[in-house]
C-alpha atoms as a PDB file:
ATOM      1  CA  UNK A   1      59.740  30.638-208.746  1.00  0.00           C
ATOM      2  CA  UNK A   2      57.792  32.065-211.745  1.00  0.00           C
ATOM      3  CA  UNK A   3      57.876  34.942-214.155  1.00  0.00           C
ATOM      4  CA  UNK A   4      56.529  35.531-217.635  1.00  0.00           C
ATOM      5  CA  UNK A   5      59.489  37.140-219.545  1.00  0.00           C
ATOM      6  CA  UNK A   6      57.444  36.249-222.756  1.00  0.00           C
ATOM      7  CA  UNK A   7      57.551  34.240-226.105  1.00  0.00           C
ATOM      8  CA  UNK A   8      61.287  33.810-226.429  1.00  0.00           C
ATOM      9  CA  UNK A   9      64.258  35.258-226.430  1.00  0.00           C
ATOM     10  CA  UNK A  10      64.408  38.040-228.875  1.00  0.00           C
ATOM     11  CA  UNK A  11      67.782  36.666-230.229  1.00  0.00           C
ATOM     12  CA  UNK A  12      68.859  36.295-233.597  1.00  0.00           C
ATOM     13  CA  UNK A  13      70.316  32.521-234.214  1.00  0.00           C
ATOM     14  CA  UNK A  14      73.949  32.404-235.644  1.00  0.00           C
ATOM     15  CA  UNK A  15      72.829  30.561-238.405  1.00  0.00           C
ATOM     16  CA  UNK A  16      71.137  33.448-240.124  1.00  0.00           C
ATOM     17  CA  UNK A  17      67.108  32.829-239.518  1.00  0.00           C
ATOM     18  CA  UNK A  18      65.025  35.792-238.304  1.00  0.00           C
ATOM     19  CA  UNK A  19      65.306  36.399-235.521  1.00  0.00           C
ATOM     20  CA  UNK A  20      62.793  34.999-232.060  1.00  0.00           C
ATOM     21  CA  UNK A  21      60.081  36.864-231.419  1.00  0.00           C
ATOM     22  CA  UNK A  22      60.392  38.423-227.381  1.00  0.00           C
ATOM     23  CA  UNK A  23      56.976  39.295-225.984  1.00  0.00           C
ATOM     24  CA  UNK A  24      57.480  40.959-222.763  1.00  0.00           C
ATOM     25  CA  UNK A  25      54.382  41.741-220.102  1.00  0.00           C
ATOM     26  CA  UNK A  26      52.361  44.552-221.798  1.00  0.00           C
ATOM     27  CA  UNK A  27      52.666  43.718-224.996  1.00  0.00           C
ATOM     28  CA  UNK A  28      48.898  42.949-225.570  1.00  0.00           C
ATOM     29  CA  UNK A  29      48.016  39.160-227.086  1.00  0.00           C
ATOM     30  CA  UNK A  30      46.931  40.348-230.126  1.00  0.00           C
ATOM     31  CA  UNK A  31      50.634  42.223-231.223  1.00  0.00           C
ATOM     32  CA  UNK A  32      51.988  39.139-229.614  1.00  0.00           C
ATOM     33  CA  UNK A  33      50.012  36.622-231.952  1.00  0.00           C
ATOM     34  CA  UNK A  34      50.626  38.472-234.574  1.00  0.00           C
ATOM     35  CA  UNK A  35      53.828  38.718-234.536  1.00  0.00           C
ATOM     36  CA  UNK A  36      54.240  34.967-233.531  1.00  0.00           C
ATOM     37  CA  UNK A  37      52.456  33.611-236.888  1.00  0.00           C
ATOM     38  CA  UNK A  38      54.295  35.596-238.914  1.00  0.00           C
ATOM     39  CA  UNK A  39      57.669  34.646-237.924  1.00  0.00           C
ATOM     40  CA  UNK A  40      56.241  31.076-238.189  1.00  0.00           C
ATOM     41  CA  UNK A  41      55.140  31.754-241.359  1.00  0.00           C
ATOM     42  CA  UNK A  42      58.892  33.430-242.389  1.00  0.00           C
ATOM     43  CA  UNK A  43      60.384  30.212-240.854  1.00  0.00           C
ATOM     44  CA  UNK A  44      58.030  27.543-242.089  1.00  0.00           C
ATOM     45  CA  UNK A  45      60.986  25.224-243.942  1.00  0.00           C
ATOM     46  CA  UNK A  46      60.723  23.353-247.728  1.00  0.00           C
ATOM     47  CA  UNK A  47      57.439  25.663-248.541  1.00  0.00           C
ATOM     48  CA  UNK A  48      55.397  23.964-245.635  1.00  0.00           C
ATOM     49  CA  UNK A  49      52.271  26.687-245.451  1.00  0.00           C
ATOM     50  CA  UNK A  50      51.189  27.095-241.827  1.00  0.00           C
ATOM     51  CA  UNK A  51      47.860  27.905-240.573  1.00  0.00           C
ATOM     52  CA  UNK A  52      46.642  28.182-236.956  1.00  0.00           C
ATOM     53  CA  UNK A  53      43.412  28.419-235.603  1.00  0.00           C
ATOM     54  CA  UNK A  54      43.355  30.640-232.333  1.00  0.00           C
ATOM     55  CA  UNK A  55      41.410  29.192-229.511  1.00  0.00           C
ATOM     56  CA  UNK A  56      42.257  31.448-226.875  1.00  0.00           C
ATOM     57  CA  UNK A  57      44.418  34.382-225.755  1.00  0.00           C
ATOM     58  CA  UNK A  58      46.188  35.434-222.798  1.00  0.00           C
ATOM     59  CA  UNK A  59      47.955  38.599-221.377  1.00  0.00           C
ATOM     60  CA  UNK A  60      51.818  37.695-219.873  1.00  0.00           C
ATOM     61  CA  UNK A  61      52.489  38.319-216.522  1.00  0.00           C
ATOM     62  CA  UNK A  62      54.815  39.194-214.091  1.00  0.00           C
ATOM     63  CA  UNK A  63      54.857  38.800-210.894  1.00  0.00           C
ATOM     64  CA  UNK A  64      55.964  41.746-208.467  1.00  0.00           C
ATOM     65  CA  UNK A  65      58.977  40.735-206.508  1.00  0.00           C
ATOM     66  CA  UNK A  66      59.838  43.641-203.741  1.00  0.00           C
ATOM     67  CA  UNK A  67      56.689  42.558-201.237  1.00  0.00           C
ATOM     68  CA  UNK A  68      57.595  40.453-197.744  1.00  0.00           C
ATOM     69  CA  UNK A  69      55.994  37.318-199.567  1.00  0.00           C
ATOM     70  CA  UNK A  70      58.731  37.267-202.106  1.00  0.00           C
ATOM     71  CA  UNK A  71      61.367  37.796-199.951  1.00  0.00           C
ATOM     72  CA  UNK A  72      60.327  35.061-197.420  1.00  0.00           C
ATOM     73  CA  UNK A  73      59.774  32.299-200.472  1.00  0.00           C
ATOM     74  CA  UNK A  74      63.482  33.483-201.544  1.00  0.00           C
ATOM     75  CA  UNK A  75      64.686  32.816-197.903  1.00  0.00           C
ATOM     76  CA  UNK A  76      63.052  29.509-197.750  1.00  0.00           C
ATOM     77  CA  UNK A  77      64.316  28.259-200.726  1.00  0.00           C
ATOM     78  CA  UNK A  78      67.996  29.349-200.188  1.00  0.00           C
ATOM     79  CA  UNK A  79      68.035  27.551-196.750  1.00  0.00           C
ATOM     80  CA  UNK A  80      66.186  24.400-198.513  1.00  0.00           C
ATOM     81  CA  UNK A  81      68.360  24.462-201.394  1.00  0.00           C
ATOM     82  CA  UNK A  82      71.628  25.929-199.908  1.00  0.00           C
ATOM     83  CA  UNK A  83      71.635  28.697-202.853  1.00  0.00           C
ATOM     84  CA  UNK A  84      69.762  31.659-203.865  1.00  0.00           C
ATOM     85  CA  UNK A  85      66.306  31.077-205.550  1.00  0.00           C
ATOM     86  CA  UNK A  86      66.293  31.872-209.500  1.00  0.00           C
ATOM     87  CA  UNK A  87      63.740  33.001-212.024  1.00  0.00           C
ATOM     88  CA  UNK A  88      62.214  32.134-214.967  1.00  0.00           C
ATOM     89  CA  UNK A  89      59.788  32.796-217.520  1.00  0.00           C
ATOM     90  CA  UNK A  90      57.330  30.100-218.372  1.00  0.00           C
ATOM     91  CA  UNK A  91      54.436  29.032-218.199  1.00  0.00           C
ATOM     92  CA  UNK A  92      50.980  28.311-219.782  1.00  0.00           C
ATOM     93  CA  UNK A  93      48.685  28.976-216.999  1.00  0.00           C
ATOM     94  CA  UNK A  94      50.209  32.323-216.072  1.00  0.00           C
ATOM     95  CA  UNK A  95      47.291  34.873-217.730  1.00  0.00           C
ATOM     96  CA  UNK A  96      45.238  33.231-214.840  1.00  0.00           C
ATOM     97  CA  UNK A  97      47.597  34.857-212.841  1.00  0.00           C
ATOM     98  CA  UNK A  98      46.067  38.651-214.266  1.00  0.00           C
ATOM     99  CA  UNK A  99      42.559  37.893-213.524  1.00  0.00           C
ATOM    100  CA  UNK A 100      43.985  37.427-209.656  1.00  0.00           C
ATOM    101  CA  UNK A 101      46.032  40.658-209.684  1.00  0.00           C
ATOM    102  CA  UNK A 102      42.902  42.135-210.898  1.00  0.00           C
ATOM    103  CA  UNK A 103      40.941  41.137-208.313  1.00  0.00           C
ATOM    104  CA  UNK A 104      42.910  41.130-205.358  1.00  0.00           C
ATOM    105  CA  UNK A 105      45.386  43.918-206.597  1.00  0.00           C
ATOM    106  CA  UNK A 106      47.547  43.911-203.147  1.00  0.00           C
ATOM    107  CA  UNK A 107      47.981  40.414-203.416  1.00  0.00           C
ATOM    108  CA  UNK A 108      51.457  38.579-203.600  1.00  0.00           C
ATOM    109  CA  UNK A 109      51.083  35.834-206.551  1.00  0.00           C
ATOM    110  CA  UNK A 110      53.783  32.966-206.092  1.00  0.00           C
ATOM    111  CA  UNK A 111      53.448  30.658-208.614  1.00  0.00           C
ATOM    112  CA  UNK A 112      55.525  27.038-207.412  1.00  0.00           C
ATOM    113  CA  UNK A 113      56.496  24.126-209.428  1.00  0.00           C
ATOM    114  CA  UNK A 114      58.172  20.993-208.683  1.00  0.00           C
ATOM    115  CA  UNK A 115      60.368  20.909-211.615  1.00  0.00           C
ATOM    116  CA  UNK A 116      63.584  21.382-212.259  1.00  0.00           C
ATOM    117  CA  UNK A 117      65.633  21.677-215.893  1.00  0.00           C
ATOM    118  CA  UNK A 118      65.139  18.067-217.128  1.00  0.00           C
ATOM    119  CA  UNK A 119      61.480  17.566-215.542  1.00  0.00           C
ATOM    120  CA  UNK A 120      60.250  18.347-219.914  1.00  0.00           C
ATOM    121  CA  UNK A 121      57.147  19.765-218.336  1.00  0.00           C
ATOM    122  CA  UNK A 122      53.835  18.561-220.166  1.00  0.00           C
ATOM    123  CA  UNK A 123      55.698  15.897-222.684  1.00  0.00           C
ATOM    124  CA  UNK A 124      54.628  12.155-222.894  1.00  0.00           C
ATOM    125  CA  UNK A 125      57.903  11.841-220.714  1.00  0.00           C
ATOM    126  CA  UNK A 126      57.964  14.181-218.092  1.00  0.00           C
ATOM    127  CA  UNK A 127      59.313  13.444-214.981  1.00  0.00           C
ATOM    128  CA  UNK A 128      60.660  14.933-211.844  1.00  0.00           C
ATOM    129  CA  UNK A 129      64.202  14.257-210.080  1.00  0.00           C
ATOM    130  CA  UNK A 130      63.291  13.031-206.242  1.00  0.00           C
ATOM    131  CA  UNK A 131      65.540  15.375-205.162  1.00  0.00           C
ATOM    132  CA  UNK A 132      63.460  18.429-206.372  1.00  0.00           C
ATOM    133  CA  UNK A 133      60.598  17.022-204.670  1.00  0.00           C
ATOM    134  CA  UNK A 134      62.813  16.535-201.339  1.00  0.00           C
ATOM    135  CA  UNK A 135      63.872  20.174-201.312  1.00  0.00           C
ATOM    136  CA  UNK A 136      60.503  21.567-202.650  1.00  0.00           C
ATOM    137  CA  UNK A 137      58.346  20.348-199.823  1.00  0.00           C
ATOM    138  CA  UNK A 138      61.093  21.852-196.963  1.00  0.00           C
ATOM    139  CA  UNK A 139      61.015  25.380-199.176  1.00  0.00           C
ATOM    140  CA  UNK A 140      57.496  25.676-199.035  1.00  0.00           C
ATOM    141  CA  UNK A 141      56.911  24.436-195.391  1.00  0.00           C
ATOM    142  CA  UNK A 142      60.006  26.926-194.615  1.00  0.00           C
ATOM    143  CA  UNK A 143      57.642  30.046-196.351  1.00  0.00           C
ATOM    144  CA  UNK A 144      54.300  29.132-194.858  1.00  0.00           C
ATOM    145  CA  UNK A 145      55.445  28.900-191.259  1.00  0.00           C
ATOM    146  CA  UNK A 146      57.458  32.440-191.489  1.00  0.00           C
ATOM    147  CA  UNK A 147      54.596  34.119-193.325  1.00  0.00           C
ATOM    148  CA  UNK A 148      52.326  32.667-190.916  1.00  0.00           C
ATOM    149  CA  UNK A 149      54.384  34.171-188.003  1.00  0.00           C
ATOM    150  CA  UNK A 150      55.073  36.989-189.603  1.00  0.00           C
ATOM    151  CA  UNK A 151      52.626  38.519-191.672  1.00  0.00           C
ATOM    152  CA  UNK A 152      49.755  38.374-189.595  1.00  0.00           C
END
């Protein structure tokens, strides 16, 4: 399971840098790009100058997690797994995820990955342990035969 926290963790390293810049959902893309390019700027090493041309923006989201959707996805992956589902925030593709909430407001948006914490998601060497795959498709046949018998 998926949720935009936002662009990092808002710590400060313990080797004295500035600290990461944390972007949490409502904080609109503009602030957030801002913000961003400057602390790249402030960090840019050796006098390396930095410049970025924008090509798009997007809006974080995050995904409501008290509806019987949610709870049923958590249920299926604790019995496929044998451990209680986690979160994390991630992911390129999530502003998509506004334009649904927008338009179908009283949908539940599950976003599902088959990746787990060595996968390196979109590098030239990403890859996916066979035993995320093996639990992934249980999980989500688990979910889509209780929601079908449940929340008709």
């Amino acid at each position: 399971m998926s949720t935009r926290r936002g662009l990092g963790g808002g710590h400060r390293p313990a080797d004295g840098r500035p600290p990461q810049p944390a972007h949490p959902p409502g904080v609109s893309p503009h602030q957030a790009r801002t913000v961003l390019l400057d602390h790249l700027r402030a960090a840019a090493p050796w006098g390396v100058r930095v410049s970025v041309d924008v090509e798009a923006e997007g809006a974080p989201f995050q995904a409501v997690t008290s509806g019987p959707a949610y709870r049923m996805m958590a249920g299926a992956m604790r019995d496929a797994y044998g451990a209680p589902m986690t979160t994390l925030g991630q992911g390129g593709a999530i502003p998509l995820c506004n334009v649904f909430a927008e338009v179908s407001p009283d949908a539940e948006i599950i976003l599902m990955g088959v990746e787990e914490p060595l996968t390196l998601m979109h590098a030239p060497n990403e890859s996916v342990d066979p035993s995320e795959i093996a639990n992934m498709a249980p999980a989500e046949a688990l979910f889509l035969q209780r929601y079908a018998t449940t929340c008709r």
